[in-house]
C-alpha atoms as a PDB file:
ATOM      1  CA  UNK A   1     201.941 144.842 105.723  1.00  0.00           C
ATOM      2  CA  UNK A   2     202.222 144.794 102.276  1.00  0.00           C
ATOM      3  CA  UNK A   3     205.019 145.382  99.451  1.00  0.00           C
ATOM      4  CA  UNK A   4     204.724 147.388  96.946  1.00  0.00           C
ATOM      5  CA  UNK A   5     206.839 148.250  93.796  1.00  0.00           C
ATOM      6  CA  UNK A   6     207.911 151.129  92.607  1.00  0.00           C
ATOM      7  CA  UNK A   7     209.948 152.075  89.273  1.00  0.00           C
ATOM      8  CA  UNK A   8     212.995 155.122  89.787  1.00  0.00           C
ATOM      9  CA  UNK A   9     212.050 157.461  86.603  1.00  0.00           C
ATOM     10  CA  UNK A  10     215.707 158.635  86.569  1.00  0.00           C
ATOM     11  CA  UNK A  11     217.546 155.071  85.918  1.00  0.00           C
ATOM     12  CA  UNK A  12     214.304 152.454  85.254  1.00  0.00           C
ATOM     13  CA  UNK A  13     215.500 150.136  88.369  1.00  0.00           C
ATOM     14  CA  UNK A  14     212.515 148.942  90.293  1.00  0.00           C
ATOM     15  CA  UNK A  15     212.607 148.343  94.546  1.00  0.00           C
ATOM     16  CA  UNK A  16     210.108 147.202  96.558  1.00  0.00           C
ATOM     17  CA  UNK A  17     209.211 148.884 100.323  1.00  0.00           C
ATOM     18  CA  UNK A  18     206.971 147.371 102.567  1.00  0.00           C
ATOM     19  CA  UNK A  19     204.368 149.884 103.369  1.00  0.00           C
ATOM     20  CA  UNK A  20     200.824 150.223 105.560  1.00  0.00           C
ATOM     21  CA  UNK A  21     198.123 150.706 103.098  1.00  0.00           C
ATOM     22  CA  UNK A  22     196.779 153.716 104.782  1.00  0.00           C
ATOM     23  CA  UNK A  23     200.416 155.435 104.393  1.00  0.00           C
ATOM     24  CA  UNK A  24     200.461 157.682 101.171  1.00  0.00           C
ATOM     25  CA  UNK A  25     202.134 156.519  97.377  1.00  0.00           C
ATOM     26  CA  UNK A  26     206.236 157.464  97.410  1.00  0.00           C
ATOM     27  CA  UNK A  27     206.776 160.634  95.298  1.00  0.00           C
ATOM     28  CA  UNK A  28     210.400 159.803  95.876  1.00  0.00           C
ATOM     29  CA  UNK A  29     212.850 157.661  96.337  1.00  0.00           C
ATOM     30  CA  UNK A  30     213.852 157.158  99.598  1.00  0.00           C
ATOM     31  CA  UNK A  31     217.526 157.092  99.439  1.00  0.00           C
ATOM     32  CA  UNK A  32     218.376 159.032  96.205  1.00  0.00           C
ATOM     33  CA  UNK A  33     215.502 161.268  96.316  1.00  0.00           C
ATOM     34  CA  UNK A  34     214.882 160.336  92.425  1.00  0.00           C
ATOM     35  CA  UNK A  35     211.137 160.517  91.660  1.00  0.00           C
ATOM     36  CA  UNK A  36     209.594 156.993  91.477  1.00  0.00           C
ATOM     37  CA  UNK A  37     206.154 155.751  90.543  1.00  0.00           C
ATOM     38  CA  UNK A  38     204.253 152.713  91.854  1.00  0.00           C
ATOM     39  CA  UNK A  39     204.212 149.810  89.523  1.00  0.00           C
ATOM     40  CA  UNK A  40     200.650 148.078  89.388  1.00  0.00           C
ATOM     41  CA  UNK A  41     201.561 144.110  89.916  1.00  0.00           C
ATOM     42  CA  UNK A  42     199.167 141.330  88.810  1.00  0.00           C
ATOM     43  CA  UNK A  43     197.781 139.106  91.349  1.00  0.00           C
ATOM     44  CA  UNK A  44     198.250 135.687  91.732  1.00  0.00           C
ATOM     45  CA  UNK A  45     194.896 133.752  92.181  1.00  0.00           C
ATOM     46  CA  UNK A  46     194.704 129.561  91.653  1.00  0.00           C
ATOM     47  CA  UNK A  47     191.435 128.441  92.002  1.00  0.00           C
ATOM     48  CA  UNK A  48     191.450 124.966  93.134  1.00  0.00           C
ATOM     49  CA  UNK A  49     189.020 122.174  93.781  1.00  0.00           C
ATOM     50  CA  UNK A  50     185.875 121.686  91.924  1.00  0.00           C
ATOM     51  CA  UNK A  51     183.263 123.988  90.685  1.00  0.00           C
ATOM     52  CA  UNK A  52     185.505 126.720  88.990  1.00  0.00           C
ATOM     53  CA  UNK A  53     185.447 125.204  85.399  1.00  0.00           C
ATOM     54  CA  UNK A  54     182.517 124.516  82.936  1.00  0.00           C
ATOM     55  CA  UNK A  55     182.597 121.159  82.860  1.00  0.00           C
ATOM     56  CA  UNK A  56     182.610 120.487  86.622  1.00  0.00           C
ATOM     57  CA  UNK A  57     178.730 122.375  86.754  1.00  0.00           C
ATOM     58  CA  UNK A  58     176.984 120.558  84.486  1.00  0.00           C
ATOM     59  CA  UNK A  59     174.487 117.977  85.400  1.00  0.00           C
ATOM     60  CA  UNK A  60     175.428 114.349  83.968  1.00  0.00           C
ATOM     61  CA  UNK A  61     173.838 113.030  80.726  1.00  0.00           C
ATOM     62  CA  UNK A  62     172.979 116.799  80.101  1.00  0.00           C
ATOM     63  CA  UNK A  63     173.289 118.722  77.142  1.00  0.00           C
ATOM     64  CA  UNK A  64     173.600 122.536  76.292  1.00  0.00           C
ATOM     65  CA  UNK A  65     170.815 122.242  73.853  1.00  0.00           C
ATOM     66  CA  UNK A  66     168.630 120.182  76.055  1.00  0.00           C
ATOM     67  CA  UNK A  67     169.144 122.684  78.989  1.00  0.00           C
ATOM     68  CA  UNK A  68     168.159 125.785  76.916  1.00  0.00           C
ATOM     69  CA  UNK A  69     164.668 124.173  75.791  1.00  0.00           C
ATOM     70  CA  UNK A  70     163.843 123.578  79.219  1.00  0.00           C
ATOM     71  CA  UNK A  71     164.491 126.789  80.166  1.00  0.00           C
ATOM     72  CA  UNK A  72     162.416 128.353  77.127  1.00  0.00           C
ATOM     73  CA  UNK A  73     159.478 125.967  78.111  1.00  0.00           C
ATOM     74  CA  UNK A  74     159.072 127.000  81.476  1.00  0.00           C
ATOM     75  CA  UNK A  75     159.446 130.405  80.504  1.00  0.00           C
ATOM     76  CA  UNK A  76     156.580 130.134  77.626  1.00  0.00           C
ATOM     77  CA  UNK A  77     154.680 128.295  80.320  1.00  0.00           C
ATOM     78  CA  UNK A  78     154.937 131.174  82.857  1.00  0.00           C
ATOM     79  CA  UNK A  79     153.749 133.768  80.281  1.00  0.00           C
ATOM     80  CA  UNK A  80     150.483 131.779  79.595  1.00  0.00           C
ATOM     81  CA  UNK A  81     149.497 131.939  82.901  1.00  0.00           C
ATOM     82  CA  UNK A  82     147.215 135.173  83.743  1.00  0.00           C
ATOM     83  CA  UNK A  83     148.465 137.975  86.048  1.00  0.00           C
ATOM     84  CA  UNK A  84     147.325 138.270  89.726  1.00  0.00           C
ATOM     85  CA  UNK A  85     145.249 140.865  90.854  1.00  0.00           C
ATOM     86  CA  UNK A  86     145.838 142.626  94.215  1.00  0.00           C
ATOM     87  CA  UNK A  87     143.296 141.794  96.578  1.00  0.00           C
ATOM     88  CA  UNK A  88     141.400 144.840  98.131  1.00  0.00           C
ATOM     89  CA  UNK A  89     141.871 144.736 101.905  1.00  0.00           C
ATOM     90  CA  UNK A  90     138.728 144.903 103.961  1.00  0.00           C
ATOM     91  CA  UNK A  91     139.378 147.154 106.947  1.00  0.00           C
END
């Protein structure tokens, strides 16, 4: 299950309650009966291994410049060509 924080509106102290996730928000506090509010918390993600940064994609001996005129080449190339035309089906 997880925990979730809330923040008591009357005094500022924050408490955390381990809740389902179906179960509804606290309106309340469950001992004082102070209203409370649930505090969004930030996640805590660490992305490890290769692959998540910049340098770890690129190809070796390749350059940013180099990379974008092959990609404009190909796609001037692939404009020249002519469009295909549907064949009609013989039935």
């Amino acid at each position: 299950m997880p925990t979730y924080v809330y923040k008591n509106l009357a005094t500022g102290d924050t408490f955390e309650i381990r809740q389902r996730i179906t179960e509804p928000a606290l309106t309340e506090h469950p001992e004082t009966g102070d209203p409370v509010k649930r505090v969004v918390q930030p996640v805590g993600i660490a992305f490890k291994g290769s692959g998540f940064y910049v340098n770890d994609s690129r190809g070796s001996g390749g350059s940013k410049a180099g990379a974008s005129e092959g990609a404009s080449e190909s796609a001037s190339a692939s404009a020249s060509k002519p469009a295909a035309t549907p064949r009609a089906s013989t039935d």
